[in-house]
C-alpha atoms as a PDB file:
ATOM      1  CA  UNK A   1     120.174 140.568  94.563  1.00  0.00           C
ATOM      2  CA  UNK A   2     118.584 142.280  97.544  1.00  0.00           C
ATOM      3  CA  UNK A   3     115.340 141.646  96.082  1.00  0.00           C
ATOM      4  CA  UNK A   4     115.598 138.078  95.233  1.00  0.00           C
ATOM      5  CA  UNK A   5     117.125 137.665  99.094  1.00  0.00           C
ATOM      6  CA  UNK A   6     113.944 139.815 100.083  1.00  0.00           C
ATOM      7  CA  UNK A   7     111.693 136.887  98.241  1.00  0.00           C
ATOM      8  CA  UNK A   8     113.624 133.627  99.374  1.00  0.00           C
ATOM      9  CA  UNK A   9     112.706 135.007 103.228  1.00  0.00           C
ATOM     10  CA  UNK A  10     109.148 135.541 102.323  1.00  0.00           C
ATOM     11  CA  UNK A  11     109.002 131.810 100.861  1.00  0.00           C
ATOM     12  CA  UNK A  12     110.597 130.182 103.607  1.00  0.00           C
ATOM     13  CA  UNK A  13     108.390 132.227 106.057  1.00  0.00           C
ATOM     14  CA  UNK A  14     105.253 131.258 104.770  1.00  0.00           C
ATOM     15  CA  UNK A  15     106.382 127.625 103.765  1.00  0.00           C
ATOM     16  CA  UNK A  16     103.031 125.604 104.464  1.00  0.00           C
ATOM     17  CA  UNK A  17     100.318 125.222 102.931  1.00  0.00           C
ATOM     18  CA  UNK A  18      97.038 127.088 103.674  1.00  0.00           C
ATOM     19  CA  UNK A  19      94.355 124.640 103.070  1.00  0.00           C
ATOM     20  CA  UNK A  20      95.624 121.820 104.835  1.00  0.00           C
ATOM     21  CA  UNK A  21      95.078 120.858 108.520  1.00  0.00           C
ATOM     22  CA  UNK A  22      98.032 118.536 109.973  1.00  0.00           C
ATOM     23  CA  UNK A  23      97.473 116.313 112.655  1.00  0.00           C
ATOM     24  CA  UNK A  24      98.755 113.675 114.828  1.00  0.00           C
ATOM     25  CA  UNK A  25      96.281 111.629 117.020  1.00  0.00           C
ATOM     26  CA  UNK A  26      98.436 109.417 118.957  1.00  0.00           C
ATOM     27  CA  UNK A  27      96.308 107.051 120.845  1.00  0.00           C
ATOM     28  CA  UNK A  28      98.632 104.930 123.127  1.00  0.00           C
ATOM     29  CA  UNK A  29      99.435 108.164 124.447  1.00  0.00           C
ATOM     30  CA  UNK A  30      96.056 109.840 124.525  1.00  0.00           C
ATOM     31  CA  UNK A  31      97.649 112.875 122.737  1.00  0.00           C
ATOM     32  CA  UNK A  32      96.592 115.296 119.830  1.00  0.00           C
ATOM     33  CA  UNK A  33      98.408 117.472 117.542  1.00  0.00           C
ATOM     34  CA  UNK A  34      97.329 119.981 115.161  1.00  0.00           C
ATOM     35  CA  UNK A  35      98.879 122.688 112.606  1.00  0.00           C
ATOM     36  CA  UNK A  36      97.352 124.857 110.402  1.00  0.00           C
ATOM     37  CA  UNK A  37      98.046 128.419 108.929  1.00  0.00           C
ATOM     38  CA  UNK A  38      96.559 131.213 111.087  1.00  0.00           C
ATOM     39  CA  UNK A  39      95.675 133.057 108.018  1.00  0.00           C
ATOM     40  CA  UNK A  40      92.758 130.393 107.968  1.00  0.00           C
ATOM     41  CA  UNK A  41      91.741 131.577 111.800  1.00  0.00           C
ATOM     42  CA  UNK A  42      91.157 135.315 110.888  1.00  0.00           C
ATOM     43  CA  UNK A  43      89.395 134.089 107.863  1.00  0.00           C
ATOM     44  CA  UNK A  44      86.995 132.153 109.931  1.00  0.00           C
ATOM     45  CA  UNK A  45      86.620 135.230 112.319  1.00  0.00           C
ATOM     46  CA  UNK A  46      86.719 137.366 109.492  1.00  0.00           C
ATOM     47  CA  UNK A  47      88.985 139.835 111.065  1.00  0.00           C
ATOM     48  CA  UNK A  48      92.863 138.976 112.168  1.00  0.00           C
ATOM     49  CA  UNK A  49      92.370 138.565 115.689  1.00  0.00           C
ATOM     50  CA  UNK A  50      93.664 135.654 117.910  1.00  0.00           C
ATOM     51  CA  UNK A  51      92.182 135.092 120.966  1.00  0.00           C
ATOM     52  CA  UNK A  52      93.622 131.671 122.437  1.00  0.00           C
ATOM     53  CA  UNK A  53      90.064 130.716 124.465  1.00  0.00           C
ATOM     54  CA  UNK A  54      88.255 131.564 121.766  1.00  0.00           C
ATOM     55  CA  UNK A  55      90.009 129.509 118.889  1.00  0.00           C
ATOM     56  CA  UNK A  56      90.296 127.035 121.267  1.00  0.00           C
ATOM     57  CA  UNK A  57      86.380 126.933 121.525  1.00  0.00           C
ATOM     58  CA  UNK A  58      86.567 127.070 117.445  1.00  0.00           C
ATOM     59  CA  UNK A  59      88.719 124.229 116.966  1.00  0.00           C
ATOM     60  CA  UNK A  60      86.916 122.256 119.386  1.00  0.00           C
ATOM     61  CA  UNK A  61      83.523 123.039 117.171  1.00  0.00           C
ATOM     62  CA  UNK A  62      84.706 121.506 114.491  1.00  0.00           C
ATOM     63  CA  UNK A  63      86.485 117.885 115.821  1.00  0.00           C
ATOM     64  CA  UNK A  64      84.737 115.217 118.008  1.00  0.00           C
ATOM     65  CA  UNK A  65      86.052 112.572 118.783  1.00  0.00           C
ATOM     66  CA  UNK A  66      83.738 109.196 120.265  1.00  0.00           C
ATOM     67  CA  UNK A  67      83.744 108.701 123.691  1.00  0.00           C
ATOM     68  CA  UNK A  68      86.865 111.161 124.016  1.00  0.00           C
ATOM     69  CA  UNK A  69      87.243 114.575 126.025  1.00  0.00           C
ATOM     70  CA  UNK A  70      89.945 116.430 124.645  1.00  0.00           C
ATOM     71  CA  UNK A  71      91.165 118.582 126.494  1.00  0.00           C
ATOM     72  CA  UNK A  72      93.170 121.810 125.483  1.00  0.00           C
ATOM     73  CA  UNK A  73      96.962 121.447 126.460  1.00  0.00           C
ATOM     74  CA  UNK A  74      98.905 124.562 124.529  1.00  0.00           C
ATOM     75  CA  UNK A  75      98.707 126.608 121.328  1.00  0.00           C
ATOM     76  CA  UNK A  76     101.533 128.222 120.020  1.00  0.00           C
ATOM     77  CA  UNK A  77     102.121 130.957 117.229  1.00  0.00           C
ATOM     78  CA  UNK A  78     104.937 130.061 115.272  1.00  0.00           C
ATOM     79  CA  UNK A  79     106.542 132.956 113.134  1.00  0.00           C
ATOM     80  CA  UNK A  80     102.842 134.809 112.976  1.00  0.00           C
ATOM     81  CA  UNK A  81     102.497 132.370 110.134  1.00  0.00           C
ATOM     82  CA  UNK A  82     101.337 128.401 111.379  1.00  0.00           C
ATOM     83  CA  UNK A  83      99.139 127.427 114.898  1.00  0.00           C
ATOM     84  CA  UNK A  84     100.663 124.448 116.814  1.00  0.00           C
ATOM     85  CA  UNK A  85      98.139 123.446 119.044  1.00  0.00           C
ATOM     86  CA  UNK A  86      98.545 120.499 121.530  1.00  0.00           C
ATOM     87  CA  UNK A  87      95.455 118.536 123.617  1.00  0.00           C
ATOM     88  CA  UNK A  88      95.321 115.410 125.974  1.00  0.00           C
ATOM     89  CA  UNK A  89      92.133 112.885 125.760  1.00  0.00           C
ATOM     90  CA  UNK A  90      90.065 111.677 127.536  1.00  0.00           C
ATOM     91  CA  UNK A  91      88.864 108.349 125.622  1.00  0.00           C
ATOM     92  CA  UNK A  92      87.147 105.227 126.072  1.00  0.00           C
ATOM     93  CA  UNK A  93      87.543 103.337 123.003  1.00  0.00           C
ATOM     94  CA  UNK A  94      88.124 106.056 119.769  1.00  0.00           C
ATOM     95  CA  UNK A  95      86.126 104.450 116.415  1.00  0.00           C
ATOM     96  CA  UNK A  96      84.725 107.326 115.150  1.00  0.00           C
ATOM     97  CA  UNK A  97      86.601 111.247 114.325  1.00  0.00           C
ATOM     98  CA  UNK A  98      84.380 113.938 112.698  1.00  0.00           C
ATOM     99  CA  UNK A  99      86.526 116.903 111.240  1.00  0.00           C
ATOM    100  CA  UNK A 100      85.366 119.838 109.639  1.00  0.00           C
ATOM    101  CA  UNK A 101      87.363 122.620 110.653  1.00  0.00           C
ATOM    102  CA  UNK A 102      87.546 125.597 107.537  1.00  0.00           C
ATOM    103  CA  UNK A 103      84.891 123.532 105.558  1.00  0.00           C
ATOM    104  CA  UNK A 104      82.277 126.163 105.790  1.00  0.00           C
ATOM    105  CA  UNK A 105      84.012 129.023 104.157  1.00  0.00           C
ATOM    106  CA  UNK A 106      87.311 127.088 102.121  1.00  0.00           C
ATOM    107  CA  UNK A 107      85.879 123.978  99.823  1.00  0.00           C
ATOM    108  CA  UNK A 108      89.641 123.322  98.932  1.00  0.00           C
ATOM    109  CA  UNK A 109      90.680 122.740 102.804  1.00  0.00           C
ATOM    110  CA  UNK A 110      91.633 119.231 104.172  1.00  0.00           C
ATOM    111  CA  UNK A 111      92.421 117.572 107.339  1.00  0.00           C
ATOM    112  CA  UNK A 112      95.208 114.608 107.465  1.00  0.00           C
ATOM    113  CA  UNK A 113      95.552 112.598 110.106  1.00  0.00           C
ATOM    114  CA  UNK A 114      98.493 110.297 110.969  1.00  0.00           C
ATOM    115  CA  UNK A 115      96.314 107.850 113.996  1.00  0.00           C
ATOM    116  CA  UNK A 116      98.859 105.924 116.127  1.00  0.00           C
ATOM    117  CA  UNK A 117      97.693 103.071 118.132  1.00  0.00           C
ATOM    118  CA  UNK A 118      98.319  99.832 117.689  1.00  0.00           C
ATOM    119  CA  UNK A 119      99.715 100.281 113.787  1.00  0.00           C
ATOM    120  CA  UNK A 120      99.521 103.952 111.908  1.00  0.00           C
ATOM    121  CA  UNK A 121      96.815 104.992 109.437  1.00  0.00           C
ATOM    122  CA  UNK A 122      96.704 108.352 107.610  1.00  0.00           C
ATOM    123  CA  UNK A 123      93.332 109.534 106.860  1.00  0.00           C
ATOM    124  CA  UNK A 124      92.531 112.652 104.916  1.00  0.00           C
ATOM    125  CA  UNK A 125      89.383 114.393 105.704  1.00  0.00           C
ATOM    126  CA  UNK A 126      87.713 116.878 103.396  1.00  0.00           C
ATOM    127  CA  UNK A 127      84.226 118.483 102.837  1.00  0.00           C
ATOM    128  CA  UNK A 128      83.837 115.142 101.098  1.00  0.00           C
ATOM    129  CA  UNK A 129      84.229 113.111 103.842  1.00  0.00           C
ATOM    130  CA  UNK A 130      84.281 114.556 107.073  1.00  0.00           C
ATOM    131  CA  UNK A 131      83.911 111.379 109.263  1.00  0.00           C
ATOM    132  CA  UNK A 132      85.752 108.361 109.421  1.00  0.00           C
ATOM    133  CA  UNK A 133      85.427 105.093 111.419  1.00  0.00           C
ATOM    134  CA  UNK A 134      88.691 103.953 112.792  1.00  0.00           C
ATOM    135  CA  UNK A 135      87.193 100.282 112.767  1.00  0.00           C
ATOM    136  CA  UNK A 136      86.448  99.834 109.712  1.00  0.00           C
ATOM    137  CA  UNK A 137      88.934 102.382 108.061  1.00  0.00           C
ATOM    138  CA  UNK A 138      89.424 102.323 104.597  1.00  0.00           C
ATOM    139  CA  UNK A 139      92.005 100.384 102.845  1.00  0.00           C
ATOM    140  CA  UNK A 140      95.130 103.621 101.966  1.00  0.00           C
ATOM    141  CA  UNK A 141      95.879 102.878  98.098  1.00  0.00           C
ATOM    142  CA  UNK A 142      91.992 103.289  98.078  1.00  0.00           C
ATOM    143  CA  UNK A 143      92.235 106.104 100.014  1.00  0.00           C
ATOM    144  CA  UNK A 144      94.679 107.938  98.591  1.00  0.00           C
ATOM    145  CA  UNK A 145      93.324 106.923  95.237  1.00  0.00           C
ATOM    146  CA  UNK A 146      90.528 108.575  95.383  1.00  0.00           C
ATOM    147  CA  UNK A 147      92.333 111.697  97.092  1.00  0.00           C
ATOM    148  CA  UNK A 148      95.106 111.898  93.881  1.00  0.00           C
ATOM    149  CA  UNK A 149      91.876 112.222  91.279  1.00  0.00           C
ATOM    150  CA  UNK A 150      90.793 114.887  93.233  1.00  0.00           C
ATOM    151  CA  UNK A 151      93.860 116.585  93.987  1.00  0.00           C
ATOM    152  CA  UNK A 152      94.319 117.001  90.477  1.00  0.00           C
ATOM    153  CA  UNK A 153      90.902 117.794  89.284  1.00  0.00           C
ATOM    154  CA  UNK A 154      90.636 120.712  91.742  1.00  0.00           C
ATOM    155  CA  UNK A 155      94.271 121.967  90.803  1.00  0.00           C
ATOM    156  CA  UNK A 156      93.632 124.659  88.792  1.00  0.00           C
ATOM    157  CA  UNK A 157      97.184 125.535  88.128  1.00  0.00           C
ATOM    158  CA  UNK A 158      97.847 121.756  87.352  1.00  0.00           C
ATOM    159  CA  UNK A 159      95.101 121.793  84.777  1.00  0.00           C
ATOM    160  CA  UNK A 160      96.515 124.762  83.406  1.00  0.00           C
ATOM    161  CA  UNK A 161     100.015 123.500  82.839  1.00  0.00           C
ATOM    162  CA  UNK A 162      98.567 120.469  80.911  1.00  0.00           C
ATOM    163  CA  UNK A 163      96.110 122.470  78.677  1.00  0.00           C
ATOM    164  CA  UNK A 164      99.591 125.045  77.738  1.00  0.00           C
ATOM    165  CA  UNK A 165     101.525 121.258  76.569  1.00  0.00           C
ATOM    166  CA  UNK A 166      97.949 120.602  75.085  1.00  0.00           C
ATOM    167  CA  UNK A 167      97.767 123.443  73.223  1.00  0.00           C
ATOM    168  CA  UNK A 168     101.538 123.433  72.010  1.00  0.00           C
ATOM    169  CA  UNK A 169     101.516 120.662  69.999  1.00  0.00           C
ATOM    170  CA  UNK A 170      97.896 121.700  68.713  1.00  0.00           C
ATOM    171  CA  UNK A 171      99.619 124.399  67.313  1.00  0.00           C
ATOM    172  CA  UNK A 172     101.454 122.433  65.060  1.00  0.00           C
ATOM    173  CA  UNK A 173      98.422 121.631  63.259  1.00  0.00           C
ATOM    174  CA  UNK A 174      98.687 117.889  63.012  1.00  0.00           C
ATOM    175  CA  UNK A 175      95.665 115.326  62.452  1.00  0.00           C
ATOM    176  CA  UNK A 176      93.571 114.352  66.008  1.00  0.00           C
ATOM    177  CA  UNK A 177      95.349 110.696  65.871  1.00  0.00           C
ATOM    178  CA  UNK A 178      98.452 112.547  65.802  1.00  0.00           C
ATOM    179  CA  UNK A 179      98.157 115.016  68.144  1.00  0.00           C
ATOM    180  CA  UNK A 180      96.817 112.297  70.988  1.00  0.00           C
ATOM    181  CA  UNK A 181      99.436 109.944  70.283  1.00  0.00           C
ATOM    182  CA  UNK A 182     101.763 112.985  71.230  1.00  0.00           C
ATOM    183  CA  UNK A 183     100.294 114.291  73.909  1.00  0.00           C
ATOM    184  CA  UNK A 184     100.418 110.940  75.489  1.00  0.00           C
ATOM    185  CA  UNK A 185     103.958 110.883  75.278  1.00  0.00           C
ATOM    186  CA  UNK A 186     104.004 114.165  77.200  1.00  0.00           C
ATOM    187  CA  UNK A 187     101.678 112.380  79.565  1.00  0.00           C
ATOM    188  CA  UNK A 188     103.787 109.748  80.216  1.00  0.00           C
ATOM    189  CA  UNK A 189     107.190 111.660  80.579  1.00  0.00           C
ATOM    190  CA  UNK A 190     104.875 113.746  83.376  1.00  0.00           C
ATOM    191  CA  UNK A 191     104.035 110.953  85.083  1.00  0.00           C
ATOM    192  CA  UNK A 192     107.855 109.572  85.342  1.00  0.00           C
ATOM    193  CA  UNK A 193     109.360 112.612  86.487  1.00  0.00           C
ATOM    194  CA  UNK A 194     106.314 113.572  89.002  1.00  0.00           C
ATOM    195  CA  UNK A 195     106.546 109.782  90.379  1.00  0.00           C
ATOM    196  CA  UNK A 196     110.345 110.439  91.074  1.00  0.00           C
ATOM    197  CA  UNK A 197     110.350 113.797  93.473  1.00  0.00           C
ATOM    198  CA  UNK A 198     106.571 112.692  94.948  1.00  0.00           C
ATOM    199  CA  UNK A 199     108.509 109.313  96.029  1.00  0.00           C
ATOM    200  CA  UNK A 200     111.430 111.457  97.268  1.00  0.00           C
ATOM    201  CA  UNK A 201     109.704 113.542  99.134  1.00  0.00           C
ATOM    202  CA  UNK A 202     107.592 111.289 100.968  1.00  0.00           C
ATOM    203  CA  UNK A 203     110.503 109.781 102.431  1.00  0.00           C
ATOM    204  CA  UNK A 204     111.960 112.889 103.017  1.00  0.00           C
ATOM    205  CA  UNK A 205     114.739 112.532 101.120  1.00  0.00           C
ATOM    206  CA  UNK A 206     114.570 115.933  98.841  1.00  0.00           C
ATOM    207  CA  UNK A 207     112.250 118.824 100.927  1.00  0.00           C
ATOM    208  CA  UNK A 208     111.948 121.919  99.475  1.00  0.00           C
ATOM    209  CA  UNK A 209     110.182 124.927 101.137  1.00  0.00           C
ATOM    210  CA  UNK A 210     106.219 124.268 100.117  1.00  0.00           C
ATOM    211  CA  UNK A 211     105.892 127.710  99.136  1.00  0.00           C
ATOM    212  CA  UNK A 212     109.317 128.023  96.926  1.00  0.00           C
ATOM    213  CA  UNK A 213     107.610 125.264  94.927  1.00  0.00           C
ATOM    214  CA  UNK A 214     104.355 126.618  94.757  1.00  0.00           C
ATOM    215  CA  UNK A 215     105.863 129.415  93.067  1.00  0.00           C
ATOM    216  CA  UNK A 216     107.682 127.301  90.764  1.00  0.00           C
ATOM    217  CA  UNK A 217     104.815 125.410  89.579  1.00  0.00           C
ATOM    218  CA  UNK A 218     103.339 128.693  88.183  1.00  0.00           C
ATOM    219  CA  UNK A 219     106.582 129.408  87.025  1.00  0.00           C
ATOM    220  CA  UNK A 220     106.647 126.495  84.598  1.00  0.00           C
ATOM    221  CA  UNK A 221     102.637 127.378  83.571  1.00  0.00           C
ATOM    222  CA  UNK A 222     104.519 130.784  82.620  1.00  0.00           C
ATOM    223  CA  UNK A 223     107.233 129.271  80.996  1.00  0.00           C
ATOM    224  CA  UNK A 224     105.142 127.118  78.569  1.00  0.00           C
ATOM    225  CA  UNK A 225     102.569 129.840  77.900  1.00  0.00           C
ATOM    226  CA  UNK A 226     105.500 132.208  76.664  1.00  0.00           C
ATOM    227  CA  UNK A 227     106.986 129.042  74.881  1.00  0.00           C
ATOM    228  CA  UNK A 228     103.454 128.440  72.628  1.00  0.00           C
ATOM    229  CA  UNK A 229     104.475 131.783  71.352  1.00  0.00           C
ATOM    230  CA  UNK A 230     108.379 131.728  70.654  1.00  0.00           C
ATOM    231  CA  UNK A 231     108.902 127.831  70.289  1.00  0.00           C
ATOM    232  CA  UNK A 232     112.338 128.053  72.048  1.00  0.00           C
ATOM    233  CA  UNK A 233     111.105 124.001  73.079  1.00  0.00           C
ATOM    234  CA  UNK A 234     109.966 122.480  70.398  1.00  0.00           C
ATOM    235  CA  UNK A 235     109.517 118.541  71.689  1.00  0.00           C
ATOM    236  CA  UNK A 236     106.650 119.148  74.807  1.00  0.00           C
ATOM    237  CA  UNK A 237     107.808 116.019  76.666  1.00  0.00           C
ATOM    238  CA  UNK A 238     110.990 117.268  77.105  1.00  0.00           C
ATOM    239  CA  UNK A 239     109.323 120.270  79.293  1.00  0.00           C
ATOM    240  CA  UNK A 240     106.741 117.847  80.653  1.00  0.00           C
ATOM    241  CA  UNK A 241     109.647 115.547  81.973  1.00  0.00           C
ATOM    242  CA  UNK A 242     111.516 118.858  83.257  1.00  0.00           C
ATOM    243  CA  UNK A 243     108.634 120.948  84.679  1.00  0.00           C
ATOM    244  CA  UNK A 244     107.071 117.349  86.308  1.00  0.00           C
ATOM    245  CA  UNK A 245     109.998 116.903  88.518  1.00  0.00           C
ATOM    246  CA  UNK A 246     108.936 120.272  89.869  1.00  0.00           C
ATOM    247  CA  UNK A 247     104.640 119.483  89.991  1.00  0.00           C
ATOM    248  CA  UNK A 248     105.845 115.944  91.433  1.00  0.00           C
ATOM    249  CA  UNK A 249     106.863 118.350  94.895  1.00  0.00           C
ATOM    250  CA  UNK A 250     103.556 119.588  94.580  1.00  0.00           C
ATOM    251  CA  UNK A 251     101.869 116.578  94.875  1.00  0.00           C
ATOM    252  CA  UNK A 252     103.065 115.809  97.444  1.00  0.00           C
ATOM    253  CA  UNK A 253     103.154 118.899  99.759  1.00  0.00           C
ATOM    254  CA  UNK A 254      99.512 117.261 101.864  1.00  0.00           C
ATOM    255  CA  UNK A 255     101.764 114.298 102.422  1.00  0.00           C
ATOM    256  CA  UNK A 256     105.098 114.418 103.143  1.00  0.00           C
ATOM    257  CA  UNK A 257     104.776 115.664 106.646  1.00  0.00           C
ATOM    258  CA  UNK A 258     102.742 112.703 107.656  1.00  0.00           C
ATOM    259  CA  UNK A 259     106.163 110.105 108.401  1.00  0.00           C
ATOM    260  CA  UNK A 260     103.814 107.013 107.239  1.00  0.00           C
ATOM    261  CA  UNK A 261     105.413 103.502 107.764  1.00  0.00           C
ATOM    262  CA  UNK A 262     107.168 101.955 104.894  1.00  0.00           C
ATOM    263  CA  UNK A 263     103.801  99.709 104.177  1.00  0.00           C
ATOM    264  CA  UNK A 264     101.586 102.967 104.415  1.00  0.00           C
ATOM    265  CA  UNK A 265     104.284 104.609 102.099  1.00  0.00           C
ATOM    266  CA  UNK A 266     103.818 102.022  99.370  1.00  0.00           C
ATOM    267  CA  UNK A 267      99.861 102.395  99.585  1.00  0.00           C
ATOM    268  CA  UNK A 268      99.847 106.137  99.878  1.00  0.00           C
ATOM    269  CA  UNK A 269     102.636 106.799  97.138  1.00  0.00           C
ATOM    270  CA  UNK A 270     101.066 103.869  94.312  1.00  0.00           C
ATOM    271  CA  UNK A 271      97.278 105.192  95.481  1.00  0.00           C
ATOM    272  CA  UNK A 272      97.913 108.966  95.342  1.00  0.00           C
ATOM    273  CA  UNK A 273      99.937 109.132  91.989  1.00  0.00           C
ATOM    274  CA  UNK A 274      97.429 106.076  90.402  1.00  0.00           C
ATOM    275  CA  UNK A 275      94.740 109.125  91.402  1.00  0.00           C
ATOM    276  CA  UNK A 276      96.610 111.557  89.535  1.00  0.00           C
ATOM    277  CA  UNK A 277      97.362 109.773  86.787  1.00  0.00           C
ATOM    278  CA  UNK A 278      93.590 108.888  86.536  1.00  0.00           C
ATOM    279  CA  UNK A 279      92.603 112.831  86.720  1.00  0.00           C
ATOM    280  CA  UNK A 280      95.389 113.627  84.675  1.00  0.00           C
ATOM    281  CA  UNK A 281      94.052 110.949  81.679  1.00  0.00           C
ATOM    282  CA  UNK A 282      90.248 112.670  82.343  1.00  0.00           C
ATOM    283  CA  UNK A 283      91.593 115.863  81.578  1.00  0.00           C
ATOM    284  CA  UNK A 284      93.052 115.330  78.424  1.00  0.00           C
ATOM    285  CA  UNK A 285      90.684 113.268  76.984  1.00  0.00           C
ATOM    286  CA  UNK A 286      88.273 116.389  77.591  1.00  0.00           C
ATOM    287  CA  UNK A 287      90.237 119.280  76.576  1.00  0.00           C
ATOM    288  CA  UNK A 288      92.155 117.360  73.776  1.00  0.00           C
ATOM    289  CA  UNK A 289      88.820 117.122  71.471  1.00  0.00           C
ATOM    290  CA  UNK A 290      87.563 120.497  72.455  1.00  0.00           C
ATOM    291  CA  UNK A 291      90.752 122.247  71.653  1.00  0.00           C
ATOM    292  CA  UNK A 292      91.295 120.853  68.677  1.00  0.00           C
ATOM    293  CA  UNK A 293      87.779 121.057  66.680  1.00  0.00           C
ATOM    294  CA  UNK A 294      88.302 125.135  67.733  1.00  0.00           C
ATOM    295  CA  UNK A 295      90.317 124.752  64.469  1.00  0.00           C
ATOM    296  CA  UNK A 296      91.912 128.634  65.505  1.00  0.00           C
ATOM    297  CA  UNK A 297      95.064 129.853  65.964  1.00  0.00           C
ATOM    298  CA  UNK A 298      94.035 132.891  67.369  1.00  0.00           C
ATOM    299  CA  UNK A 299      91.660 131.206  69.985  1.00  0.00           C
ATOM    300  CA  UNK A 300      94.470 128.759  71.320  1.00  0.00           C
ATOM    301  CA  UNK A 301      96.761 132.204  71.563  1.00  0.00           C
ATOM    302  CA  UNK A 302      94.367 134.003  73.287  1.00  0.00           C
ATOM    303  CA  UNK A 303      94.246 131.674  75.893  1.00  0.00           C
ATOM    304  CA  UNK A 304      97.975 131.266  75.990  1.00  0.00           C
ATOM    305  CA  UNK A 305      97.796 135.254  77.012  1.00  0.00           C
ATOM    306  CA  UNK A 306      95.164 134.922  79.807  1.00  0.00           C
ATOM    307  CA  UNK A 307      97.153 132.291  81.577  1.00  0.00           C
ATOM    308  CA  UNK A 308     100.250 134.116  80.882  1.00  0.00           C
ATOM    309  CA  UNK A 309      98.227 136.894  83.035  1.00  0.00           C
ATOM    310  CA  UNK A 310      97.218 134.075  85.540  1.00  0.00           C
ATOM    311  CA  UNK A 311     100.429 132.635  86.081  1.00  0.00           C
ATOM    312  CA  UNK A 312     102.358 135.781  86.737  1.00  0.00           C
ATOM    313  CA  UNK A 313      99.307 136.363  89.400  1.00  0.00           C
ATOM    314  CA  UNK A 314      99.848 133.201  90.729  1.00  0.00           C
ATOM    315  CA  UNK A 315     103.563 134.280  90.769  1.00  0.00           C
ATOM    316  CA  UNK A 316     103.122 137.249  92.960  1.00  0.00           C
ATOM    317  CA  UNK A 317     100.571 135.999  95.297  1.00  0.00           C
ATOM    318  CA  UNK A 318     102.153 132.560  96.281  1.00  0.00           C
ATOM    319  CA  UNK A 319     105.868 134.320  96.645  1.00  0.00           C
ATOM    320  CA  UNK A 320     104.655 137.038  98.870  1.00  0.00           C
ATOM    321  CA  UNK A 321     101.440 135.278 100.274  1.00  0.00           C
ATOM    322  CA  UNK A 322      99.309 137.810  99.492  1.00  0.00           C
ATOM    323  CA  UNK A 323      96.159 135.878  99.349  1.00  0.00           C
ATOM    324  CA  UNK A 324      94.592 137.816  96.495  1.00  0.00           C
ATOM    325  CA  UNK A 325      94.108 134.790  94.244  1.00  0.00           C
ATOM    326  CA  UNK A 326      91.012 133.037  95.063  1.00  0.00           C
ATOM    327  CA  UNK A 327      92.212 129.449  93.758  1.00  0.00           C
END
């Protein structure tokens, strides 16, 4: 009891996510708001030290603004864990943000921006797309289209979890035609349940701590692993539909922060999980094939054990934020 106590406070301590920049640039009131995880500071100064002038002089490196000064108000150490850091600007006329802050060292980081001026946008920047133009910004089911095929393309643990459903009902040793028509079905139960909680969550509805389900997503990559070996589940959509309600949290841990209007919602929300769905169908249609011409048993098992290894890893890592895991 004391130990599972022990792990709950380590969750909740270290409850955002460290790859992802949040940020608030309110332009009727020539504000600017930023949060990110100092573990990302002493990586970038490769040595845990924080010196406010000089991550200040960091920060300011890696965001310009057109014809803006910004000018450094406060920055604040919450819990040893997340930077709040607060400026004023300067501006005549914003159109233009550049953002690259972490890019150099973390290809996995991002930036999102909720802009407030005369209506809200959310823009995400990555090492994709560093700059945006705030005249001619992009249309946000667009946006966040794009963002959900990457999201899940670069989600190693989310790639995982479908290639442990893939490989279950490969294991039952049923013709190609088959075997797709079934693993759509999983694909589809996925989808309903992960629409449901990423919906939720954007409007705030049902939070959990980030890290709690961070941990839980590996949990379920465990769970299904172990399960290609006993068969306590036989029917994989019945997991899928389970285990998505948890990966549907996931999803949507870079955006339910951001307090979009109910317009942006409806883009974000359709565009992000159209993205994933798009990623998701990519995957399978490449591991499906491959997977199944391996024609072996023991093959398919063997990789059940090395992500059995990963997840409990993954496990560890994410529930005490050890940082050992390099994806």
């Amino acid at each position: 009891m004391r130990f599972f106590l022990l792990m709950l406070f380590f969750i909740n301590l270290f409850a955002h996510p460290l790859n992802i920049t949040k940020m608030t640039l309110d332009e009727n009131n020539s504000q600017l708001f930023m949060r990110f995880a100092i573990f990302n500071i002493y990586k970038a100064f490769h040595k845990e030290e924080f010196n406010k002038t000089k991550v200040t002089k960091y920060i300011l490196e890696h965001i310009k603004i057109n014809n803006c000064k910004i000018i450094p108000k406060k920055i604040v150490v919450r819990n040893e864990v997340v930077v709040d850091s607060y400026y004023n600007l300067k501006c005549n006329g914003i159109y233009k943000i550049k953002f690259n802050l972490f890019f150099d060292f973390d290809k996995t980081q991002q930036g999102v921006m909720k802009v407030v001026s005369n209506k809200e946008n959310v823009i995400v920047f990555s090492p994709r797309k560093e700059v945006f133009s705030l005249k001619n910004t992009q249309n946000q089911f667009l946006l966040f289209l794009k963002e959900g095929i990457f999201h899940i393309l670069e989600g190693i643990d989310h790639i995982f979890f479908l290639a442990m459903l893939i490989i279950s009902v490969l294991l039952k040793h049923l013709k190609l035609k088959v075997s797709l028509v079934e693993i759509i079905k999983i694909a589809t139960a996925f989808t309903i349940s992960h629409s449901i909680t990423l919906s939720l969550s954007m409007l705030n509805i049902v939070t959990p701590p980030e890290r709690l389900i961070e941990v839980l997503i590996a949990t379920t990559i465990l769970f299904v692993a172990v399960n290609n070996f006993y068969r306590w589940i036989n029917k994989e959509w019945q997991m899928a539909f389970a285990f998505g309600f948890i990966h549907g949290f996931g999803f949507a841990n870079a955006l339910r922060e951001m307090n979009v209007s109910l317009d942006n919602f409806i883009q974000v929300v359709l565009g992000f999980n159209s993205g994933v769905e798009i990623g998701q169908i990519f995957i399978i249609l490449c591991l499906t094939p491959i997977l199944f011409f391996l024609k072996s048993d023991k093959i398919l098992k063997i990789i059940c054990v090395f992500t059995i290894c990963l997840s409990t890893l993954w496990i560890v890592d994410r529930a005490f934020a050890l940082h050992f895991m390099p994806f």
